[in-house]
C-alpha atoms as a PDB file:
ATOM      1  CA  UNK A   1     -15.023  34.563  -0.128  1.00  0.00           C
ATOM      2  CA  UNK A   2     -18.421  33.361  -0.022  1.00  0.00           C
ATOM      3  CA  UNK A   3     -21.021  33.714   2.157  1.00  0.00           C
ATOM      4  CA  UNK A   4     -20.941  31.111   4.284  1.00  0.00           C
ATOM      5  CA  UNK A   5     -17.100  31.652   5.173  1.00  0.00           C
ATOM      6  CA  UNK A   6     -16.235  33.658   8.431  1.00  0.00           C
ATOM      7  CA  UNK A   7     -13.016  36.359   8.664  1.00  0.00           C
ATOM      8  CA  UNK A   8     -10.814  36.474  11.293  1.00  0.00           C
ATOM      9  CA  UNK A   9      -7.695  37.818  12.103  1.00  0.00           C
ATOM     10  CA  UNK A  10      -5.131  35.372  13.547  1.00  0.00           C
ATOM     11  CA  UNK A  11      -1.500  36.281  14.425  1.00  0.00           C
ATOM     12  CA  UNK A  12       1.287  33.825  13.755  1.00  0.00           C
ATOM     13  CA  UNK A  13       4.902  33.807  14.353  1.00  0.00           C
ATOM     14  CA  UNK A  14       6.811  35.198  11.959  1.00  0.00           C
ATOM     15  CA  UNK A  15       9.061  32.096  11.489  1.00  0.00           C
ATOM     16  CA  UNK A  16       5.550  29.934  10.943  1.00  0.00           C
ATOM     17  CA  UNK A  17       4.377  32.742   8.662  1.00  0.00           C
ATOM     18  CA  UNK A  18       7.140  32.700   6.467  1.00  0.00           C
ATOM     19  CA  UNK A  19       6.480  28.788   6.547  1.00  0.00           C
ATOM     20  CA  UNK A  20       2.804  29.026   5.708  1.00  0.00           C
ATOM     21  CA  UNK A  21       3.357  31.121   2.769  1.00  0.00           C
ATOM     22  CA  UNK A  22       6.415  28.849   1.243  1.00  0.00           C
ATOM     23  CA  UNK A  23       4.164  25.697   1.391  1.00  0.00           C
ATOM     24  CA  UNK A  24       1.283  27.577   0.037  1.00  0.00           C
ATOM     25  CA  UNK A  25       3.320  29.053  -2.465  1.00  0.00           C
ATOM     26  CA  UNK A  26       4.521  25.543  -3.347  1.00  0.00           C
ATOM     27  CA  UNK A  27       1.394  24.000  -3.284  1.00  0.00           C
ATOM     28  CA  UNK A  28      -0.140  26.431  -5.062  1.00  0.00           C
ATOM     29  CA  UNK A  29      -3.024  26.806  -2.349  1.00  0.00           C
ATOM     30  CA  UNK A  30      -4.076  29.724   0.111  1.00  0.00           C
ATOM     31  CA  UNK A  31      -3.088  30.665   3.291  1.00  0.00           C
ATOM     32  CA  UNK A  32      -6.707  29.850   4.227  1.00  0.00           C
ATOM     33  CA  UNK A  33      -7.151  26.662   2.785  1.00  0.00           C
ATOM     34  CA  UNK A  34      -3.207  25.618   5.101  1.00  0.00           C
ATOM     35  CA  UNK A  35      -5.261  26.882   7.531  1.00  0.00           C
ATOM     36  CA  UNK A  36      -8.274  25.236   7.366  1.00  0.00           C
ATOM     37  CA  UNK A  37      -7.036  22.335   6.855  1.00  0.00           C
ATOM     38  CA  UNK A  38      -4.640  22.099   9.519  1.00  0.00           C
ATOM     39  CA  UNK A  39      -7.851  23.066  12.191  1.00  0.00           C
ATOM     40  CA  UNK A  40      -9.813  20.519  10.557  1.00  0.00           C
ATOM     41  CA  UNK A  41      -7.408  18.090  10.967  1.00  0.00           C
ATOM     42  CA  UNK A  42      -6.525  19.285  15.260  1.00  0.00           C
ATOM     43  CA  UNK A  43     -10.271  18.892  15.557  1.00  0.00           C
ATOM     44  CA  UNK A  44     -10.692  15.695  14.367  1.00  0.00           C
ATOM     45  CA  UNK A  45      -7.634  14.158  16.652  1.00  0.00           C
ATOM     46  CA  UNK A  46     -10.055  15.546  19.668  1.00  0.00           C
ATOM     47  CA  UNK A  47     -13.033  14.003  18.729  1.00  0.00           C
ATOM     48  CA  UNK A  48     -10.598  10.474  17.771  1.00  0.00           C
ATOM     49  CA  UNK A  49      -9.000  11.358  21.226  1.00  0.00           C
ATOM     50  CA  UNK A  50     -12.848  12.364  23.153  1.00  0.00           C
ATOM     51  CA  UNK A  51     -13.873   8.781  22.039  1.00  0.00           C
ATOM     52  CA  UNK A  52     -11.064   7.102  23.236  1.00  0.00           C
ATOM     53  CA  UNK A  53     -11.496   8.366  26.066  1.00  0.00           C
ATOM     54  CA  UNK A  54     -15.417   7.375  26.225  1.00  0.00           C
ATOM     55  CA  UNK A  55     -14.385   3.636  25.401  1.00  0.00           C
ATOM     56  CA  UNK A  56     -11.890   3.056  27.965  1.00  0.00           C
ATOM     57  CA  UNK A  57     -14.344   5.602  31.049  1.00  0.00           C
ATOM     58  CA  UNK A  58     -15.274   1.692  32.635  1.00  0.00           C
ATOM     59  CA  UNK A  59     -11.746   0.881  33.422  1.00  0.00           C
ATOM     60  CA  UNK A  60     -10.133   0.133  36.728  1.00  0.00           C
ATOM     61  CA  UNK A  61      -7.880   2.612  37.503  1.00  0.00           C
ATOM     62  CA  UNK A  62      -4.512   2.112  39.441  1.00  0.00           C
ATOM     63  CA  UNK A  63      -2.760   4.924  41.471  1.00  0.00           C
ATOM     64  CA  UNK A  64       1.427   5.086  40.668  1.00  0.00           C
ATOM     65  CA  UNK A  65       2.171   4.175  43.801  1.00  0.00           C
ATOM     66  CA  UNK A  66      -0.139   0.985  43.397  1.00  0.00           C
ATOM     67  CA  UNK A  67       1.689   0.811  39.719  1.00  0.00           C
ATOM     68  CA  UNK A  68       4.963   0.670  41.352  1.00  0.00           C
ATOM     69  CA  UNK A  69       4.422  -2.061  44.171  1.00  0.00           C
ATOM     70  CA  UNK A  70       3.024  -4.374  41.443  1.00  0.00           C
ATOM     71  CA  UNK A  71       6.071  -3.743  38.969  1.00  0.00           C
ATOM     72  CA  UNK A  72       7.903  -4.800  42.414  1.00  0.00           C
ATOM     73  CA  UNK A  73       5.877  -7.711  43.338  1.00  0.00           C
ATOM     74  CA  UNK A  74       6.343  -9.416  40.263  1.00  0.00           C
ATOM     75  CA  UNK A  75      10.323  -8.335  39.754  1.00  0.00           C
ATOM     76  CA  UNK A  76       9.970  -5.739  37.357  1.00  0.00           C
ATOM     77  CA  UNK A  77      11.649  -2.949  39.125  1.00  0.00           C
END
């Protein structure tokens, strides 16, 4: 482990554990690098999902019970 790697102790379900170790067996990778990997990739989908969000903030917005009498009004429901 080098220096600019952190520890930490992180309890997983015994099922997902058994998982973890299979693939990384069969991958021939670590536990950590699963690991790693899999946060990096959660974090990402945030930030994709935090921008999203940003680009759509000017919007109109509709309430569901304004949703609903416009699927009516134009025979949709």
């Amino acid at each position: 482990m080098s220096e600019a790697q952190k520890r930490s102790t992180v309890y997983f379900d015994p099922q997902l554990h058994a998982a973890l170790r299979l693939k990384a067996a069969h991958t021939q990778r670590s536990l950590s690098d699963l690991v790693n990997e899999a946060v990096r990739a959660a974090l990402a989908e945030d930030q994709e999902d935090l921008a999203s969000f940003a680009d759509r903030v000017a919007e109109p917005t509709m309430s569901y019970e304004a949703l609903l009498d416009d699927l009516k009004a134009h025979g949709k429901i």
